[in-house]
C-alpha atoms as a PDB file:
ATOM      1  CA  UNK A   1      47.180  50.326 145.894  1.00  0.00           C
ATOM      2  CA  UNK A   2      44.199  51.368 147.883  1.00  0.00           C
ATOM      3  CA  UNK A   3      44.344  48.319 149.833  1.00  0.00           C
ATOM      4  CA  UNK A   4      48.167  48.778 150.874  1.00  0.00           C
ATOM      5  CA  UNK A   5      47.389  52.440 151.563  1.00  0.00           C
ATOM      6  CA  UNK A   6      44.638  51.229 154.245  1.00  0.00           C
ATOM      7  CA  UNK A   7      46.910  48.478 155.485  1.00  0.00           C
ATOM      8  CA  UNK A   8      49.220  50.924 156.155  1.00  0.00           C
ATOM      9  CA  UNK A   9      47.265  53.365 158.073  1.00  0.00           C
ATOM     10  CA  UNK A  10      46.043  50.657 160.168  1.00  0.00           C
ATOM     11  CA  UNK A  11      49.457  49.816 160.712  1.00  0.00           C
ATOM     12  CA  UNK A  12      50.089  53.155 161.800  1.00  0.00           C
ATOM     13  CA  UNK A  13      53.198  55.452 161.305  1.00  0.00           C
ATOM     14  CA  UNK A  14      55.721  53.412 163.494  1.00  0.00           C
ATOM     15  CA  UNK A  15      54.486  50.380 160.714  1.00  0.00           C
ATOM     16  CA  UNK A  16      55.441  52.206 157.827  1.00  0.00           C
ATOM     17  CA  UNK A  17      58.740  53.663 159.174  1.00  0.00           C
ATOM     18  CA  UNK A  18      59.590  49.755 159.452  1.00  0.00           C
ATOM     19  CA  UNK A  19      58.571  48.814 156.038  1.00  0.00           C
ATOM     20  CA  UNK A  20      60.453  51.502 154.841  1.00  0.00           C
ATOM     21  CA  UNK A  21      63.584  50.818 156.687  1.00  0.00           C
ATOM     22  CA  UNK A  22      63.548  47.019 155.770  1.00  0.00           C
ATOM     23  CA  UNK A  23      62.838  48.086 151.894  1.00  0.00           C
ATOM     24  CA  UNK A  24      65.721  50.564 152.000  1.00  0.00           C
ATOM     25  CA  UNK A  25      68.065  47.915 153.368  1.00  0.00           C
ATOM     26  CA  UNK A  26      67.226  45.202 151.234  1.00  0.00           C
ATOM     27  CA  UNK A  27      69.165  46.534 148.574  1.00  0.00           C
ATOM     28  CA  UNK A  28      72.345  47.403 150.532  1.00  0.00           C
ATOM     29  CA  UNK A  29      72.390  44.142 151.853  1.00  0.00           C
ATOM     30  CA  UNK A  30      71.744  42.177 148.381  1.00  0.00           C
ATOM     31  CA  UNK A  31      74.907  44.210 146.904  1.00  0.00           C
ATOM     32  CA  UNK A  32      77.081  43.166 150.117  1.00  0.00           C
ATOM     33  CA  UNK A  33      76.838  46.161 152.226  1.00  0.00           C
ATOM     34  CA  UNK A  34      77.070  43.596 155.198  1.00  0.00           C
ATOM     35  CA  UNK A  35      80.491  42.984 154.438  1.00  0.00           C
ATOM     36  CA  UNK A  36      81.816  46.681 154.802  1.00  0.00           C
ATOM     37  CA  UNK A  37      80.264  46.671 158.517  1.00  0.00           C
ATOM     38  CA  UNK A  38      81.459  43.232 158.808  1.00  0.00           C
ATOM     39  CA  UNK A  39      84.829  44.583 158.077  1.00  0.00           C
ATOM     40  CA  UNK A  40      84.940  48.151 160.181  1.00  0.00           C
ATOM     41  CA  UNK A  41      83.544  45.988 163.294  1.00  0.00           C
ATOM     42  CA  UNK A  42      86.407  43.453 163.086  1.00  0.00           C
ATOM     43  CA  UNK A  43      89.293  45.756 162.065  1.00  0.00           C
ATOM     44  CA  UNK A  44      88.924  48.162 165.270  1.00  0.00           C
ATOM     45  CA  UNK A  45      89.130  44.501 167.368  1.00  0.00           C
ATOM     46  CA  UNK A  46      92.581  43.498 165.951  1.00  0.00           C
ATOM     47  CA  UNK A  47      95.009  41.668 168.665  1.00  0.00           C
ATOM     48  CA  UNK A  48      97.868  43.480 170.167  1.00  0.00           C
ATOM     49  CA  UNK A  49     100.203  40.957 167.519  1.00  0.00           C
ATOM     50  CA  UNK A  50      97.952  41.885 164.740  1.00  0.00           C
ATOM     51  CA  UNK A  51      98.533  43.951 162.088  1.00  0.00           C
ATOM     52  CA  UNK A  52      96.702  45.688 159.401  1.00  0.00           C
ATOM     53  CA  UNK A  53      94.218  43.558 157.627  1.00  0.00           C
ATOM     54  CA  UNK A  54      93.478  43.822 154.062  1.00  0.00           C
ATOM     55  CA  UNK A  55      90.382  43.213 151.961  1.00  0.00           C
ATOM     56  CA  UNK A  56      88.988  43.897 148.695  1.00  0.00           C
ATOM     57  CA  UNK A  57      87.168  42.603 145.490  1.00  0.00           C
ATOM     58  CA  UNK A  58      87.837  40.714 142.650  1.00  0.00           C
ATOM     59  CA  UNK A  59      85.876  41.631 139.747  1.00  0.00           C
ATOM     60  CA  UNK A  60      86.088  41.604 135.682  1.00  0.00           C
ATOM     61  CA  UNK A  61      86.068  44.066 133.542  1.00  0.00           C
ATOM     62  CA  UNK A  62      82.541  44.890 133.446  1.00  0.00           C
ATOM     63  CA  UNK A  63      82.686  44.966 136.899  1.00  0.00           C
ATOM     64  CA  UNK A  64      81.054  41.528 137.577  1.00  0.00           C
ATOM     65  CA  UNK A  65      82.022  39.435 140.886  1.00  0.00           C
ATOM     66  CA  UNK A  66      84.612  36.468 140.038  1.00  0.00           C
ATOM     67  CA  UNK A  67      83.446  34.135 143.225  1.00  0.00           C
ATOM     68  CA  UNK A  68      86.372  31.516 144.196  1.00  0.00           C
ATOM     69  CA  UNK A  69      89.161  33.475 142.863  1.00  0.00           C
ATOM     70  CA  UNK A  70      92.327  32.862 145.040  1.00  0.00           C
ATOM     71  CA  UNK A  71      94.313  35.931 146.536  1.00  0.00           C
ATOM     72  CA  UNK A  72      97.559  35.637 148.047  1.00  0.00           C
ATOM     73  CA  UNK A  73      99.294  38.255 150.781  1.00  0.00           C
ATOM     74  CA  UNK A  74     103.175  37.758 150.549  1.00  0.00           C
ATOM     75  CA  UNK A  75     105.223  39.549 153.219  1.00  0.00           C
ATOM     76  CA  UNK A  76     108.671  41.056 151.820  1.00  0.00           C
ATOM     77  CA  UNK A  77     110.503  37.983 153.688  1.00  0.00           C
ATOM     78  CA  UNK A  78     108.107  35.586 152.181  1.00  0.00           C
ATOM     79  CA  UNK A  79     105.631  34.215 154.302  1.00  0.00           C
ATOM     80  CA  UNK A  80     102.230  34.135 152.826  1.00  0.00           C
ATOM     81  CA  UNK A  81      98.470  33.992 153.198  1.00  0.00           C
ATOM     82  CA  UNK A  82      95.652  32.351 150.961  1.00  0.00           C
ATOM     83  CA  UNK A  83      92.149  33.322 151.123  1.00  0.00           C
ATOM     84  CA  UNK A  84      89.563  32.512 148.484  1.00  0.00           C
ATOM     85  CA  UNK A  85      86.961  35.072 147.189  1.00  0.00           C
ATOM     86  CA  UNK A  86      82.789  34.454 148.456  1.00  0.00           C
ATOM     87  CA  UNK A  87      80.614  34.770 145.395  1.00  0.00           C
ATOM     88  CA  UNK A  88      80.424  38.513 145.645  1.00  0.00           C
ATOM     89  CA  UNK A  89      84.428  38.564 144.988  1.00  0.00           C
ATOM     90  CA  UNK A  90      84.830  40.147 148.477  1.00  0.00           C
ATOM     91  CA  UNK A  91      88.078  38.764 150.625  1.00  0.00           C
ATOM     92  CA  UNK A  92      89.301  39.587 153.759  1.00  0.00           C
ATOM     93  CA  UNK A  93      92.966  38.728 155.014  1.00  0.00           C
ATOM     94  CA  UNK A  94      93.745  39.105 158.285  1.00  0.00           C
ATOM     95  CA  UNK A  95      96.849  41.122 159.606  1.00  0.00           C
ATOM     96  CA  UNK A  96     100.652  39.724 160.026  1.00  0.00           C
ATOM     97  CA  UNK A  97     102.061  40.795 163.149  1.00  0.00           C
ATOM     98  CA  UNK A  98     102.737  44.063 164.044  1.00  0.00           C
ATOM     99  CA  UNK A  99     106.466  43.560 162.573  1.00  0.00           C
ATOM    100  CA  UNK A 100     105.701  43.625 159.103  1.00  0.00           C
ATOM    101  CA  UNK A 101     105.341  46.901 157.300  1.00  0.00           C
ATOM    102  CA  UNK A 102     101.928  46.482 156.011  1.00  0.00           C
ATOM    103  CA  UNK A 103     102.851  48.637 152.972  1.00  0.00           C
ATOM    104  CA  UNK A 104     104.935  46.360 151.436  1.00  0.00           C
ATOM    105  CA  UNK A 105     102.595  43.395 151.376  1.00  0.00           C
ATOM    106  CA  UNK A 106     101.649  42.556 148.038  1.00  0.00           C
ATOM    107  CA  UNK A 107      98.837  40.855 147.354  1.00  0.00           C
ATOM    108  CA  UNK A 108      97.621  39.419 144.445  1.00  0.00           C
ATOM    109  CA  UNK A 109      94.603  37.427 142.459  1.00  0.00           C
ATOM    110  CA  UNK A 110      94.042  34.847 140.402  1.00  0.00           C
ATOM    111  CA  UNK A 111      91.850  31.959 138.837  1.00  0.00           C
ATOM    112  CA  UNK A 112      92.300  29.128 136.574  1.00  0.00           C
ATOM    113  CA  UNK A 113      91.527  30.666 133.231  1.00  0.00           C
ATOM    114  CA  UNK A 114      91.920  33.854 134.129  1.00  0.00           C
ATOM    115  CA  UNK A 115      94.733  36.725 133.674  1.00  0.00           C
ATOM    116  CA  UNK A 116      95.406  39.651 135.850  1.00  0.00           C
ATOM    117  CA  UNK A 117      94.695  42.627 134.233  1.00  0.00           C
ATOM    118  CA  UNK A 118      95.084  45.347 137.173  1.00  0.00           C
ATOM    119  CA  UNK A 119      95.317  45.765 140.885  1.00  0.00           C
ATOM    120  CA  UNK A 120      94.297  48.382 142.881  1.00  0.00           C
ATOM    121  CA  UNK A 121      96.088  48.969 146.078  1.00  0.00           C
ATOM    122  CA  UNK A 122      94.392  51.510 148.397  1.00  0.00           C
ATOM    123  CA  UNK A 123      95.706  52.721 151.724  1.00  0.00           C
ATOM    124  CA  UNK A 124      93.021  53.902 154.064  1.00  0.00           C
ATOM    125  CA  UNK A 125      94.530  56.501 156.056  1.00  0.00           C
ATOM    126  CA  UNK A 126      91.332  56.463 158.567  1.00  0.00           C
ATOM    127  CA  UNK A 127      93.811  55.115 161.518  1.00  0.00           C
ATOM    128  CA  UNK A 128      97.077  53.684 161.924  1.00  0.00           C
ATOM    129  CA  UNK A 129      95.522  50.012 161.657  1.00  0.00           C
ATOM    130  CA  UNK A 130      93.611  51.017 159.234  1.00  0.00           C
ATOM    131  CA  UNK A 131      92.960  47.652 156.447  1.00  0.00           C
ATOM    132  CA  UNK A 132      94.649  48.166 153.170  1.00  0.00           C
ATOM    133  CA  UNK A 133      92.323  47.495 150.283  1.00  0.00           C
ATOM    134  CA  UNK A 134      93.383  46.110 147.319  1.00  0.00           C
ATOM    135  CA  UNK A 135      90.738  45.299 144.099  1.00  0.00           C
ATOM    136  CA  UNK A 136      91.852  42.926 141.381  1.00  0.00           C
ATOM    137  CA  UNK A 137      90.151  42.891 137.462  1.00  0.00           C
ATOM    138  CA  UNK A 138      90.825  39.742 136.298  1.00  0.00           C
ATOM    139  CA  UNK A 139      89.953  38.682 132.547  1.00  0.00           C
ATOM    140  CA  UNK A 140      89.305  35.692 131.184  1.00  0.00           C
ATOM    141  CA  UNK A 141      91.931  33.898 129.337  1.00  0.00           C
ATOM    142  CA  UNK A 142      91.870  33.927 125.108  1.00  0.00           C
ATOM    143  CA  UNK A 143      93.766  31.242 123.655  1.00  0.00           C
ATOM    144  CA  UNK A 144      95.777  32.301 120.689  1.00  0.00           C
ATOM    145  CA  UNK A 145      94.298  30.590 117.677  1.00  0.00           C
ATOM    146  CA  UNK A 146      95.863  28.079 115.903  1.00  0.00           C
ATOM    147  CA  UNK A 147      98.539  29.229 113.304  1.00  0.00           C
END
């Protein structure tokens, strides 16, 4: 400790506000923090044809990730959009056009041996093109046993 103390000082001030900084962000960063500034830096650069994008997480019960789930956006006239989930169980879908009342997109998740248990659909009401987030808790699937 006494050694890291000196190294420190030597260092000076300016050293230790940039140890700090990089310690503090470590952590956001390892629990996807990225992907929220990802996300608020692409949704304010939408085309003129684009509409609201959505994104959110798929997760269990206990709150763990589910990585390569697949979600699916489905327009009221029935076009669609597939994404898969990265291994945090973050997606991101971007917007239909303009034309298509974001509201009434559903979206939904699943995985092979997995059941949807709930789905929360959030509407951000930040800005008009605000993304639409929408988290999924999938469980896993218990056969019945045998009769």
């Amino acid at each position: 400790m006494r050694r890291v103390g000196s190294l420190l000082r030597a260092a000076g001030f300016g050293g230790c506000m940039i140890a700090a900084s990089l310690i503090a962000s470590g952590s956001v960063l390892a629990n996807g923090g990225d992907f929220f500034e990802e996300l608020s830096a692409t949704w304010s650069q939408n085309n003129s044809d684009d509409g609201v994008p959505y994104f959110g997480f798929v997760r269990d019960a206990k709150g763990k990730a589910i990585a390569a789930a697949t979600i699916t956006a489905t327009t009221p006239t029935g076009s669609s959009f597939v994404v898969i989930a990265d291994n945090l169980g973050h997606y991101r879908i971007p917007g239909f056009s303009k034309s298509v009342d974001a509201k009434r997109v559903q979206v939904t998740c699943s995985k092979p041996g997995y059941r949807l248990v709930s789905r929360d659909h959030r509407i951000l009401r930040a800005s008009a093109n605000a993304p639409i987030e929408t988290d999924c808790i999938l469980s896993p699937n218990v056969g019945k046993p045998a009769a």
